[in-house]
Each structure stands twice: as structure tokens, then as C-alpha cells.
N, C-alpha and C. Protein backbone atom coordinates (compact mmCIF):
# COMPACT_ATOMS: atom_id res chain seq x y z
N UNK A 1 26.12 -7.86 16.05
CA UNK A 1 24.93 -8.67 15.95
C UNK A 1 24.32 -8.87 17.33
N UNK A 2 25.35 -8.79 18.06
CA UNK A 2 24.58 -9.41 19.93
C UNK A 2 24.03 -8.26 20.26
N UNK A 3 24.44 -6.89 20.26
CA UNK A 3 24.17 -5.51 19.96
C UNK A 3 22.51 -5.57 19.62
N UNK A 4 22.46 -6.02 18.43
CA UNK A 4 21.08 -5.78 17.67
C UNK A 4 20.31 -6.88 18.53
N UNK A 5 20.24 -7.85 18.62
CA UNK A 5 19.85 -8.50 19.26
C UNK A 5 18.92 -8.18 20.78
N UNK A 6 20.49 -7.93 21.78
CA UNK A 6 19.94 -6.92 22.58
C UNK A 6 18.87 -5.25 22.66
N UNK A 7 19.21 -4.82 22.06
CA UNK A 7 18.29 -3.84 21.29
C UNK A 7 16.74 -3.77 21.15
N UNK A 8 17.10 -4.87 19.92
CA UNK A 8 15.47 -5.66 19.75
C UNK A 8 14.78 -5.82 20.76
N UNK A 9 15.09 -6.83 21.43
CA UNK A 9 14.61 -7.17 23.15
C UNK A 9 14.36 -6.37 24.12
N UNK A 10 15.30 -5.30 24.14
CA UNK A 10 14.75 -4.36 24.93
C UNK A 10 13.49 -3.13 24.08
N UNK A 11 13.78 -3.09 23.11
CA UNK A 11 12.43 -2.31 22.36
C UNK A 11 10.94 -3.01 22.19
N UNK A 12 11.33 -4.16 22.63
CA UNK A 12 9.99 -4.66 22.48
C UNK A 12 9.78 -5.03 23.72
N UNK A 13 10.62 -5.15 24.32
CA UNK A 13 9.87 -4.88 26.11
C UNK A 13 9.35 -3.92 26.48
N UNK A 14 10.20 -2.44 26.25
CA UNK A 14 9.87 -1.16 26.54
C UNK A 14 8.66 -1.08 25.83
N UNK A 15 8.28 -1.40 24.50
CA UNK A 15 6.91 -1.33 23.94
C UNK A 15 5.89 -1.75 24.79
N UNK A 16 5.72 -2.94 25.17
CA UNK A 16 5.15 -3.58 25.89
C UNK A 16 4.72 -3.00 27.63
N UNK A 17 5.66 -2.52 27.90
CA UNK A 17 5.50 -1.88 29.50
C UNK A 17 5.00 -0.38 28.84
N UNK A 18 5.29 -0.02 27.88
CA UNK A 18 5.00 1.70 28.14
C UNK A 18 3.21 1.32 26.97
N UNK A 19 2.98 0.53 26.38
CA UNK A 19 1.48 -0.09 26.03
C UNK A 19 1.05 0.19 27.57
N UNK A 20 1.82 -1.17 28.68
CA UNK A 20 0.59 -1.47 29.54
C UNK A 20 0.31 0.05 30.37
N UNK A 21 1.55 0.95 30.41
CA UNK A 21 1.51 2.27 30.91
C UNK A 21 0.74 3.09 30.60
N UNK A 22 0.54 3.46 29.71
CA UNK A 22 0.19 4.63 28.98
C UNK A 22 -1.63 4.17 28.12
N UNK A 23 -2.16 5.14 27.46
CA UNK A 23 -3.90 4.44 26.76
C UNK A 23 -3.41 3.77 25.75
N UNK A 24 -2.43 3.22 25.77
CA UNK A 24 -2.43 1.93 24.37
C UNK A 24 -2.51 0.65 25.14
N UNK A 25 -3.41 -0.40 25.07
CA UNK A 25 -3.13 -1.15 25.50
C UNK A 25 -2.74 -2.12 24.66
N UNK A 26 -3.18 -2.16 23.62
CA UNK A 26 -2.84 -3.79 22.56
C UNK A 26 -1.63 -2.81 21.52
N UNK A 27 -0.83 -3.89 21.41
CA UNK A 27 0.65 -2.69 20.58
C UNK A 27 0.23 -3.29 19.31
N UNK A 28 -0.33 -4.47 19.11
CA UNK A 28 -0.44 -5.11 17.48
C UNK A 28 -1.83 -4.23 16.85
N UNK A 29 -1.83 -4.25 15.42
CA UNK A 29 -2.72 -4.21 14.95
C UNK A 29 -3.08 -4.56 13.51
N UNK A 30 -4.35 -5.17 12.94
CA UNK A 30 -4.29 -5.55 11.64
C UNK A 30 -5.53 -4.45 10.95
N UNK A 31 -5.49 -3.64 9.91
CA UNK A 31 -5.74 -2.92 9.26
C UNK A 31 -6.49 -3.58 7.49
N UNK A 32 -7.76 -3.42 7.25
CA UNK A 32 -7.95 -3.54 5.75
C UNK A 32 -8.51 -2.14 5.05
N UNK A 33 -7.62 -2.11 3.87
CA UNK A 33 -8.12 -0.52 3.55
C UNK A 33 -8.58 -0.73 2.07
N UNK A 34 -9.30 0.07 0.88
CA UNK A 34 -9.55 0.00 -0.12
C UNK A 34 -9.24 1.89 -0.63
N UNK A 35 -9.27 1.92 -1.97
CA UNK A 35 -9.67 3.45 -2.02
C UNK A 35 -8.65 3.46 -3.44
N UNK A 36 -9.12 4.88 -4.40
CA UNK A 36 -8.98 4.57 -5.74
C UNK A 36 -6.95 4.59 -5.65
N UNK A 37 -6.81 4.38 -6.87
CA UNK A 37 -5.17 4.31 -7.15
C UNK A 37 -5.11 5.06 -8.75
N UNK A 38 -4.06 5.74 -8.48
CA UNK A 38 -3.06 6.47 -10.28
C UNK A 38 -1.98 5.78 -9.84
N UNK A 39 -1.83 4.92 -11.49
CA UNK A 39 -0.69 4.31 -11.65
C UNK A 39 -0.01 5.60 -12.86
N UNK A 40 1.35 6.00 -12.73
CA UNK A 40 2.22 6.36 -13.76
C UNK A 40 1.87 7.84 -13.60
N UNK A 41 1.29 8.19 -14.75
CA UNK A 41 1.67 9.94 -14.14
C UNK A 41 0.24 9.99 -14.11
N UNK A 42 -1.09 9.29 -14.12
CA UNK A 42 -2.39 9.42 -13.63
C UNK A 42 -3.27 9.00 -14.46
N UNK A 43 -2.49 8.37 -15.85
CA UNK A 43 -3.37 7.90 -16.95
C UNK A 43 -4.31 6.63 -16.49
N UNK A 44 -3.62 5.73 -15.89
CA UNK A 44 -3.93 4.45 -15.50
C UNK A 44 -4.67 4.32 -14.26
N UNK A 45 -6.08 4.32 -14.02
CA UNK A 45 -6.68 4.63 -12.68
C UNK A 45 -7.29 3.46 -12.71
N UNK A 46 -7.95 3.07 -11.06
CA UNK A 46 -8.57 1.94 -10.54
C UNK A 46 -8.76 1.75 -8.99
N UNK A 47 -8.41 0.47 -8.70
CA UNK A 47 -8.94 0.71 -7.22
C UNK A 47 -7.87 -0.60 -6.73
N UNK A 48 -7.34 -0.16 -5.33
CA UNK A 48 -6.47 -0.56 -4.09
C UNK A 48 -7.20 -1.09 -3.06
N UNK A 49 -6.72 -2.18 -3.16
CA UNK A 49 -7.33 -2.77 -1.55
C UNK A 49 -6.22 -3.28 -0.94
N UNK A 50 -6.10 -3.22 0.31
CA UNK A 50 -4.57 -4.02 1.20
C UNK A 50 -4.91 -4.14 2.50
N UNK A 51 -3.80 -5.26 3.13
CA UNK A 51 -4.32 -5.62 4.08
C UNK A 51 -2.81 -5.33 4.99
N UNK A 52 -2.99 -5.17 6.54
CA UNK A 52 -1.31 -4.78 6.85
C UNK A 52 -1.84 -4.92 8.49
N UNK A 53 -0.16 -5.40 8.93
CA UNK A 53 -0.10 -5.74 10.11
C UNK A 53 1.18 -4.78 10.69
N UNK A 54 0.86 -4.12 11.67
CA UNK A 54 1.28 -3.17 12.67
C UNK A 54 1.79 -4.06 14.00
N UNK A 55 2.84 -3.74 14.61
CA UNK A 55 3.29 -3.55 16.19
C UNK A 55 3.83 -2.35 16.08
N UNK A 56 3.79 -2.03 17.69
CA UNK A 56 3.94 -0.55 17.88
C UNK A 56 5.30 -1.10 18.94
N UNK A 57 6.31 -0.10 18.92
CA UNK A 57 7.81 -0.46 19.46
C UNK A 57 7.53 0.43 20.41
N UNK A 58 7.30 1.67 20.28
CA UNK A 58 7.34 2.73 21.50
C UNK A 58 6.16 3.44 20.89
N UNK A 59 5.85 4.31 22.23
CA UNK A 59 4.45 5.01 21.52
C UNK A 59 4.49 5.76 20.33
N UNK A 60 5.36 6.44 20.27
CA UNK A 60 5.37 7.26 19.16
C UNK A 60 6.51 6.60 17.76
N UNK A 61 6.17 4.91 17.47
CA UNK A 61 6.86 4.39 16.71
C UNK A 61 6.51 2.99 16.05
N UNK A 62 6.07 2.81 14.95
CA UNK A 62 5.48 1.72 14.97
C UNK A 62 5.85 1.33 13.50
N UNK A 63 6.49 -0.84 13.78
CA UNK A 63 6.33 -1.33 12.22
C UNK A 63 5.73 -1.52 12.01
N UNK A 64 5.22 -2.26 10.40
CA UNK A 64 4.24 -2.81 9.92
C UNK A 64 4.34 -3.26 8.37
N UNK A 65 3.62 -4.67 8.14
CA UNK A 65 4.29 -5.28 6.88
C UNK A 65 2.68 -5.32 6.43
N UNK A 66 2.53 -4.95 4.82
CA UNK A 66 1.42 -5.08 4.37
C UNK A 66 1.23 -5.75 3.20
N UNK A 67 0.80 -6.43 2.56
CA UNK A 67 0.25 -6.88 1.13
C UNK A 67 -0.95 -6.25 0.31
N UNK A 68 -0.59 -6.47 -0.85
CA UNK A 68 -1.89 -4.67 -1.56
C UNK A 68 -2.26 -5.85 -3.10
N UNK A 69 -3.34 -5.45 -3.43
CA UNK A 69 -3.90 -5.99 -4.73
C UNK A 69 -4.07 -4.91 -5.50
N UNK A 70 -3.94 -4.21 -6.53
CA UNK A 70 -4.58 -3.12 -7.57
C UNK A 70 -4.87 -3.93 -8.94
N UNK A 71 -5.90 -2.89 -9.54
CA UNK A 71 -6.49 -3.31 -10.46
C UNK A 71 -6.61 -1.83 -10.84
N UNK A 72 -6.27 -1.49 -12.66
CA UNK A 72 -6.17 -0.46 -13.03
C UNK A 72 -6.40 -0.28 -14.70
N UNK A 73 -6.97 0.56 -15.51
CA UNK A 73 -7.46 0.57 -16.60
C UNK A 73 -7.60 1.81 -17.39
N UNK A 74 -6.86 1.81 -18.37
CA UNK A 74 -6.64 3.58 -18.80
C UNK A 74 -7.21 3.00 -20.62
N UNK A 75 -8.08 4.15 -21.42
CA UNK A 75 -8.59 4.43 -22.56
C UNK A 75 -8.24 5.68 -23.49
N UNK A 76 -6.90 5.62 -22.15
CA UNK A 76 -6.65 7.63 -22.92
C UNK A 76 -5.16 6.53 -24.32
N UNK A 77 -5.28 7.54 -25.59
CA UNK A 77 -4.65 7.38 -26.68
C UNK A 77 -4.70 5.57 -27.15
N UNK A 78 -4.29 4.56 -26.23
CA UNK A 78 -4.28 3.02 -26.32
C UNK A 78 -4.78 2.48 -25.14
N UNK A 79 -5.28 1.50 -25.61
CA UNK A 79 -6.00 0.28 -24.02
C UNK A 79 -4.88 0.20 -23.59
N UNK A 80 -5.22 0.37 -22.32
CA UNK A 80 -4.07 -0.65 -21.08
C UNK A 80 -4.39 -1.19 -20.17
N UNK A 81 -4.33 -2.23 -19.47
CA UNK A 81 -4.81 -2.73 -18.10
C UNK A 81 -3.73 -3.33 -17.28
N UNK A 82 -3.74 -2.56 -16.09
CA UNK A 82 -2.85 -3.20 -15.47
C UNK A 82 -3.08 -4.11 -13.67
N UNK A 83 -2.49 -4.99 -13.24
CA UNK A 83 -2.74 -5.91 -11.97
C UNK A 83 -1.38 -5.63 -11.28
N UNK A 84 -1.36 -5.16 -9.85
CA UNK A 84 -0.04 -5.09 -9.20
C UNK A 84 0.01 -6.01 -7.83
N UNK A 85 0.51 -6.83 -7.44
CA UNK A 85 0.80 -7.39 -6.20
C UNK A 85 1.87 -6.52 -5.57
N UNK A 86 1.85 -6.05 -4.46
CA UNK A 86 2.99 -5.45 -3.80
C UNK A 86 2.87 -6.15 -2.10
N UNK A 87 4.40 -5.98 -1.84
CA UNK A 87 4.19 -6.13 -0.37
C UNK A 87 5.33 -5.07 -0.15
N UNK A 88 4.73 -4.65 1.31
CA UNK A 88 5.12 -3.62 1.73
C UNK A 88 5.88 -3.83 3.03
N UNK A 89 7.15 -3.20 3.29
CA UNK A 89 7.43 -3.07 4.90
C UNK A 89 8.12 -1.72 5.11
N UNK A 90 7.25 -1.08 6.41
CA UNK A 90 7.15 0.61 6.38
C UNK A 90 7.65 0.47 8.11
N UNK A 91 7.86 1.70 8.51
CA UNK A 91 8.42 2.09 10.22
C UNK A 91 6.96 3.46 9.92
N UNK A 92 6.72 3.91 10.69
CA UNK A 92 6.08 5.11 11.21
C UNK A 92 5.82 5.77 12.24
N UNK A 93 6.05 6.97 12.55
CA UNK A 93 6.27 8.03 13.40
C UNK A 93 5.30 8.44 13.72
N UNK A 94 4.52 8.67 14.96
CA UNK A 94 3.16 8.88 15.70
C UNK A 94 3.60 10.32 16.44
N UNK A 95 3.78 11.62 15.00
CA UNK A 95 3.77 12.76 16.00
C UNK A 95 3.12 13.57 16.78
N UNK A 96 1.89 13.18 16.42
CA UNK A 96 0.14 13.39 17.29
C UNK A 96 0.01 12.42 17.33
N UNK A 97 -0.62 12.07 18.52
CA UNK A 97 -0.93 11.00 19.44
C UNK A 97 -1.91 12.03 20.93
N UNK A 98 -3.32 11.08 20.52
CA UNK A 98 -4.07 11.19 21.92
C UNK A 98 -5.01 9.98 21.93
N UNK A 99 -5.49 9.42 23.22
CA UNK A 99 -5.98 8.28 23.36
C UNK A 99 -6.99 7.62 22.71
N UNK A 100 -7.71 9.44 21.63
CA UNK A 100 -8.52 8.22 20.40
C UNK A 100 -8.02 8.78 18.75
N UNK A 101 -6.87 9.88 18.59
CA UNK A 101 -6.77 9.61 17.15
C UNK A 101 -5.17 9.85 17.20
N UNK A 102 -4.84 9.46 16.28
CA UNK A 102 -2.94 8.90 15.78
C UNK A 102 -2.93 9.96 14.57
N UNK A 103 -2.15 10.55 14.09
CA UNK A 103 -1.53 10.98 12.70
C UNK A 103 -0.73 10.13 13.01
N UNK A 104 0.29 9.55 11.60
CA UNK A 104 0.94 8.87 11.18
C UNK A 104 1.65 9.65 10.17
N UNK A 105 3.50 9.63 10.00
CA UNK A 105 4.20 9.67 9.20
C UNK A 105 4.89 8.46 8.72
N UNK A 106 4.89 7.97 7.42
CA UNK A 106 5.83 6.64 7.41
C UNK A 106 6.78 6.56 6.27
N UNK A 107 7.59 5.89 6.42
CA UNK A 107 8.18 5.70 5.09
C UNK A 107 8.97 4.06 5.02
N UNK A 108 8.79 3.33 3.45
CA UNK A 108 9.21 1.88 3.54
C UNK A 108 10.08 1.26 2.78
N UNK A 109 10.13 0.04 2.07
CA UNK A 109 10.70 -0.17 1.06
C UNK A 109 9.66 -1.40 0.56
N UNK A 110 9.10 -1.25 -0.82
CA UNK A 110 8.43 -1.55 -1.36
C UNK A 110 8.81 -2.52 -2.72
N UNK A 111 8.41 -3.91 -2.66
CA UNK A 111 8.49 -5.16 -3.50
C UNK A 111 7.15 -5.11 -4.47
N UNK A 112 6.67 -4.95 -5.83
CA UNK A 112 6.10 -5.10 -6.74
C UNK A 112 6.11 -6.09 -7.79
N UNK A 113 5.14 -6.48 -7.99
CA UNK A 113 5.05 -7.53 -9.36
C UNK A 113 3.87 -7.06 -10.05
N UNK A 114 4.39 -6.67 -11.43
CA UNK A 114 3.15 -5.98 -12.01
C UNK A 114 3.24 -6.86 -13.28
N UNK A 115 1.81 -6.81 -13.66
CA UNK A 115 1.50 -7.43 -15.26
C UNK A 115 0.48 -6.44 -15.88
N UNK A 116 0.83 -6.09 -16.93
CA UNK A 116 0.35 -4.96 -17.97
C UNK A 116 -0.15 -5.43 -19.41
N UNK A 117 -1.26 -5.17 -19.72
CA UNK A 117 -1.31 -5.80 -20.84
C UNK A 117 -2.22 -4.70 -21.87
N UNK A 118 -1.34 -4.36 -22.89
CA UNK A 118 -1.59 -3.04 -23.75
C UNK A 118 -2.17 -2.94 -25.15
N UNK A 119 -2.55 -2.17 -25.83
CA UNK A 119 -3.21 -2.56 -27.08
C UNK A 119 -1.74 -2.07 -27.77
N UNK A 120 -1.19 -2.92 -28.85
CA UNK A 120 0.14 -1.94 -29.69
C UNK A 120 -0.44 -1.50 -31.21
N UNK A 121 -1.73 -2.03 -30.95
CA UNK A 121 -2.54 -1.79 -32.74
C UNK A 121 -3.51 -3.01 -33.43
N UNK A 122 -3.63 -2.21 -34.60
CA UNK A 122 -4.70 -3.60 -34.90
C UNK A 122 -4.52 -3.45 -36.58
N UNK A 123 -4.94 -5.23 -36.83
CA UNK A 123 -5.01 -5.40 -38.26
C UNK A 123 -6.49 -5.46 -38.85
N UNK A 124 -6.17 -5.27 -40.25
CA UNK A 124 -7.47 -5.29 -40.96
C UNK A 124 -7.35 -6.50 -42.09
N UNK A 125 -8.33 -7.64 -42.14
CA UNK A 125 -8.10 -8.48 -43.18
C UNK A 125 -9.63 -8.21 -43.70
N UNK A 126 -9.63 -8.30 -45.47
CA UNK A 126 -10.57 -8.68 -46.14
C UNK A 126 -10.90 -9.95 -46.01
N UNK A 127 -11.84 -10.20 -45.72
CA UNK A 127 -12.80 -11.50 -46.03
C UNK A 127 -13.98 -11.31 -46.68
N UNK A 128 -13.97 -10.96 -47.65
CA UNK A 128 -15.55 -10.91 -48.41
C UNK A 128 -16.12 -9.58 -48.32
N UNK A 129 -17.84 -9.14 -48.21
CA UNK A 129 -18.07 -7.96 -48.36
C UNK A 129 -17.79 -7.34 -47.09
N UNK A 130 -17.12 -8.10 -45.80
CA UNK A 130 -17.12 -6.68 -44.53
C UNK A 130 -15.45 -7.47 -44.42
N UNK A 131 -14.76 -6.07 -43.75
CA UNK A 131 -13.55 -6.18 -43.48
C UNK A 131 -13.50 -6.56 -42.22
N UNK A 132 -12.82 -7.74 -41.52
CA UNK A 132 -12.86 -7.91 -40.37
C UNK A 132 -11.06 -7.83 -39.65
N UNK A 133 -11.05 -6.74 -38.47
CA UNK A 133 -10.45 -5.95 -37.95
C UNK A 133 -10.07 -6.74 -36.59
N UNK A 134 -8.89 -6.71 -36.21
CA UNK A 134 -8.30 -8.03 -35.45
C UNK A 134 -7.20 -6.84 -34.67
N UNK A 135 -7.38 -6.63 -33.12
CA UNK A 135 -6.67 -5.48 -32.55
C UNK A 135 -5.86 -6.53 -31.55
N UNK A 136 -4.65 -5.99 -31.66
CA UNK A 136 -2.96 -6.93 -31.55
C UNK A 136 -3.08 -5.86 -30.26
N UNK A 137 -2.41 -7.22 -28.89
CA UNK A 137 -2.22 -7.30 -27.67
C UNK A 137 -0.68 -7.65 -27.19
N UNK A 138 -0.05 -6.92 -26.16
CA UNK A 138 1.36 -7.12 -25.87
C UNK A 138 0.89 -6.89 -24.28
N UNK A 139 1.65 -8.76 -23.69
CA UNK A 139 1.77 -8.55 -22.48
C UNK A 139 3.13 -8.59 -21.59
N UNK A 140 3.56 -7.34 -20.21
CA UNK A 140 4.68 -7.38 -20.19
C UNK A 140 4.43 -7.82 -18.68
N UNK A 141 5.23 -8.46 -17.94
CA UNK A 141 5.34 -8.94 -16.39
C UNK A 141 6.67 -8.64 -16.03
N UNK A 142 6.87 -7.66 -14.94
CA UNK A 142 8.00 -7.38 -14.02
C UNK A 142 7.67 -7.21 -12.63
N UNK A 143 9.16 -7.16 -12.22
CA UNK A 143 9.07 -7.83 -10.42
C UNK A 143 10.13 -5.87 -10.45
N UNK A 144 9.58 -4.81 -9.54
CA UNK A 144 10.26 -4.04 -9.23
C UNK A 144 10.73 -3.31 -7.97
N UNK A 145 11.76 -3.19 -7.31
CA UNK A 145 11.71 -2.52 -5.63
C UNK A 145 11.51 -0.53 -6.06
N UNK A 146 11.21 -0.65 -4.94
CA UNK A 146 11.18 0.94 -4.63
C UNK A 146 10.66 1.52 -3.57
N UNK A 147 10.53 2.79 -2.64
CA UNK A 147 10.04 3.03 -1.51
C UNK A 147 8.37 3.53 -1.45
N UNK A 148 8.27 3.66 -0.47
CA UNK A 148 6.64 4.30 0.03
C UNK A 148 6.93 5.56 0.88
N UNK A 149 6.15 6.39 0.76
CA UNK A 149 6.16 7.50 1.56
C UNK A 149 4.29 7.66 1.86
N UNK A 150 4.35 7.50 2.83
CA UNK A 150 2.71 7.94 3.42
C UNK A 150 2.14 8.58 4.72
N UNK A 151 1.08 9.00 4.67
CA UNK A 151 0.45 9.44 5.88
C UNK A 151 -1.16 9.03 5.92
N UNK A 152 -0.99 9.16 6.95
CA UNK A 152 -2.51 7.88 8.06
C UNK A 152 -2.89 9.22 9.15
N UNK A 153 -4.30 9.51 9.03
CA UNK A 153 -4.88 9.33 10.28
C UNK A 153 -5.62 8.39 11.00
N UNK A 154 -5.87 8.19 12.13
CA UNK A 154 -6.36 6.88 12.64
C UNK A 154 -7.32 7.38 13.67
N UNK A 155 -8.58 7.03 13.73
CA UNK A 155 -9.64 7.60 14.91
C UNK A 155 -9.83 6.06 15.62
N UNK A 156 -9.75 6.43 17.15
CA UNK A 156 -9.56 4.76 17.77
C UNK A 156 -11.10 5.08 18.83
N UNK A 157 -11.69 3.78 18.55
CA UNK A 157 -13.48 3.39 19.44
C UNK A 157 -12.77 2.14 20.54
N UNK A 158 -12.44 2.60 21.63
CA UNK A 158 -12.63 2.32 22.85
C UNK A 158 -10.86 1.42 22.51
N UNK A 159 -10.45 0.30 23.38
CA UNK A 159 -9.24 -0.38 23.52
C UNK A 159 -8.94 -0.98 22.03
N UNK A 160 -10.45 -1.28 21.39
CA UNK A 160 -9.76 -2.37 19.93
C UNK A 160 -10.32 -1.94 18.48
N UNK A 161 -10.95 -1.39 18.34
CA UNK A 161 -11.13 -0.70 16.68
C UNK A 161 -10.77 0.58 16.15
N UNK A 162 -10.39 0.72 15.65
CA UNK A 162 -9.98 1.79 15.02
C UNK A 162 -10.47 1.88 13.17
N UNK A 163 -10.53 3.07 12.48
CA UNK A 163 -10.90 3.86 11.25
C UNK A 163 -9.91 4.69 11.04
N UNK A 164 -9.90 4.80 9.70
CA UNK A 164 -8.97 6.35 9.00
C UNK A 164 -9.24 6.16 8.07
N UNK A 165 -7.58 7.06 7.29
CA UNK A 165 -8.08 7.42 5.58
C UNK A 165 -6.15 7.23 5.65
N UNK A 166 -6.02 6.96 4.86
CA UNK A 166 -4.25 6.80 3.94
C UNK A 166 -4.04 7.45 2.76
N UNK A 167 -3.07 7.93 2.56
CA UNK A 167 -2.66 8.61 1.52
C UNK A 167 -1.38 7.90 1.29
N UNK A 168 -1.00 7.89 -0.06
CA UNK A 168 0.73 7.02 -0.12
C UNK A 168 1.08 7.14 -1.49
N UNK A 169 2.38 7.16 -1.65
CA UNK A 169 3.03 7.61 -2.75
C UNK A 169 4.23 6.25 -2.68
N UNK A 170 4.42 5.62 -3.72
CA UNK A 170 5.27 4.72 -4.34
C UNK A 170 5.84 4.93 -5.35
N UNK A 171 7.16 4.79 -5.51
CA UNK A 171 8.00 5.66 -6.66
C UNK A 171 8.99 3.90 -6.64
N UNK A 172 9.09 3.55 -7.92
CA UNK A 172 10.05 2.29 -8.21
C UNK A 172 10.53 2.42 -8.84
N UNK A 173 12.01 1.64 -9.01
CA UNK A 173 13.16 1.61 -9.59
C UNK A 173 13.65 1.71 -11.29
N UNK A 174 11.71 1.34 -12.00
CA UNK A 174 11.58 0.93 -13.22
C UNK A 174 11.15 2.47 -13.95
N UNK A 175 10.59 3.17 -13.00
CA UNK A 175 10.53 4.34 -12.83
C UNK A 175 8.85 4.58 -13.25
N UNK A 176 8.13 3.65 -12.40
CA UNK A 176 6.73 3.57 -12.32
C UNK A 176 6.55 4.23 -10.61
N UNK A 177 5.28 4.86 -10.56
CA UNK A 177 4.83 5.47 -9.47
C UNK A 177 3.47 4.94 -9.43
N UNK A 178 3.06 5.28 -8.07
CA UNK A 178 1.41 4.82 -7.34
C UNK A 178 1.26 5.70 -6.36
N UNK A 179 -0.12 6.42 -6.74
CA UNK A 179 -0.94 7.28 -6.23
C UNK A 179 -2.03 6.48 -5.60
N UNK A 180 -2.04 6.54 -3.75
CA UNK A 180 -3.41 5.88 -3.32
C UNK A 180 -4.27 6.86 -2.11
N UNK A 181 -4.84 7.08 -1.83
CA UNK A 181 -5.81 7.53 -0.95
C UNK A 181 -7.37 7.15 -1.07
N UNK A 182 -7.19 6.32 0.65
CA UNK A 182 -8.03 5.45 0.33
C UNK A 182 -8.91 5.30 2.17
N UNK A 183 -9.47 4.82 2.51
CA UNK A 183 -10.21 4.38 3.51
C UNK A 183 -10.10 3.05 4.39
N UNK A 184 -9.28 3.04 5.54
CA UNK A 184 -9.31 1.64 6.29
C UNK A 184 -9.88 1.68 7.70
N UNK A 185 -9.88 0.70 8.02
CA UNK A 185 -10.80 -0.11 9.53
C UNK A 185 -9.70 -1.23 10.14
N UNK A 186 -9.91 -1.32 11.24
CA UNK A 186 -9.14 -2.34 11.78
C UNK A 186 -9.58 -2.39 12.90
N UNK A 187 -8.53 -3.37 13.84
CA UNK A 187 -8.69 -4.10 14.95
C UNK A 187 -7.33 -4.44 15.98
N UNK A 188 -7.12 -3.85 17.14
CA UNK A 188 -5.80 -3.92 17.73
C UNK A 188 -5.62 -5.00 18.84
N UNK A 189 -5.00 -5.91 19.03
CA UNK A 189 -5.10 -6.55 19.77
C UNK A 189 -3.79 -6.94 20.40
């Protein structure tokens, strides 16, 4: 534990001196991205927005913990609609690196809470001369882990803004997946 401790401390010093060294100057950064999402094998589509906070440990290494909203809606065979909260915590690998654009490799472990709510069918009652037709709803709520695998490019405008595009793949334990590629902006400070 004193080990890790020590460790820590020195990686985030060395971050810090090889920032003030080198064209990074701010090691933090906060990121908001949007862009469409496939939930499951691609039936269930919609749109991702998230928000995520970055420090960079060494230049070519950086954490970052994020929170994500989706909203998703499929018409193929039965209604479905689904809402996901996730939070995210990822490491990523900066194997291109120049003083205005980053590729990014990452990979995380990923916390989900999803609520789904599906059509399972519908009834028909007589009431008089029109039949009135009453379509039956099942809602399910689970909490699931699983990892992230993604890649980022990042184009950086002078010491503090930066743009890209994300791509990311989420595979969970329940044996649900998430397809995102999407568009973010941020700010490093």
C-alpha cells in the first residue's frame, strides 16, 4: 500500500513537470460529446450525450471518469424504448501525439443502469359497435458492469480547447452492448 502510494505521487508529479516541459501545459481536461448510439445488436438506435473528466499522468497516458445519458427507440417486430445512465472510468494511451492533435487508445470498466420499457402485446375488448384495442406494456430496470473499448481523435486550438470525434464499444455482463460514435469539444485547464 505505501508502494502505491508512493507511486501515485510520483506519477503525478512527473505528470506535472513533463506538462510544464513539454506543449502540454494544462494536464486536466473536461470534454462534452453527443453523437448517435446502437443499443444490442443495432435494433435499438438513438442518441448519446456525456460529459468526462481527464488528467493526463505522463504524456503519452491519461485517466478519465465520465457520466453518459442515452435515449433509444426501436419499431422493428415490437415497441421498445430504452434510457441508460452509465458512468465510466477508462486509462488511455496517446500513441500519436503532436502539439495540436492526440489519437487516443482506451479501455475501462463500465457501471450501467438501464430502464427498458417494451410492448409484450395487446388486447381487444368489445364495447359496442367499435372494438376498442388496449396494447400491454412491460417495464424492466437493471444495474449492469462491463468494459469500454474506444478510440478518440482530439484536434487542440492553442493551450485550452480542444475538438474530436469518439468511437466506443461497451459490452456488459447481462450481455447487452453499445455502439457510439459521436462528436466532442472541450476545455483543458
Amino acid at each position: 500500500m505505501k508502494y502505491l502510494i508512493l507511486f501515485t505521487f510520483f506519477a503525478l508529479n512527473l505528470s506535472t513537470v513533463n506538462a510544464q516541459s513539454s506543449d502540454v501545459v494544462s494536464p486536466n481536461s473536461i470534454k462534452i460529446g453527443i453523437g448517435p448510439t446502437l443499443f444490442g445488436s443495432g435494433d435499438i438506435k438513438g442518441i448519446m450525450q456525456y460529459t468526462e473528466y481527464r488528467r493526463q499522468l505522463l504524456p503519452y497516458l491519461q485517466v478519465g471518469a465520465g457520466f453518459s445519458l442515452a435515449q433509444a427507440a426501436s419499431t422493428i417486430e415490437r415497441w421498445q424504448q430504452a434510457a441508460a445512465k452509465t458512468l465510466d472510468f477508462n486509462i488511455a494511451f496517446i500513441p500519436l501525439r503532436s502539439s495540436s492533435q492526440n489519437f487516443k487508445i482506451g479501455v475501462g470498466v463500465s457501471g450501467r443502469h438501464l430502464t427498458s420499457i417494451y410492448s409484450i402485446g395487446s388486447s381487444t375488448y368489445d364495447r359496442g359497435p367499435t372494438p376498442i384495442m388496449i396494447e400491454e406494456f412491460e417495464k424492466q430496470e437493471f444495474n449492469s458492469i462491463g468494459y469500454t473499448v474506444l478510440l478518440e481523435y482530439e484536434y487542440l486550438f492553442g493551450e485550452r480547447w480542444a475538438i474530436g470525434t469518439r468511437a466506443s464499444f461497451q459490452n456488459y455482463r447481462l450481455g447487452s452492448t453499445v455502439l457510439f460514435l459521436g462528436i466532442n469539444g472541450g476545455i483543458k485547464f
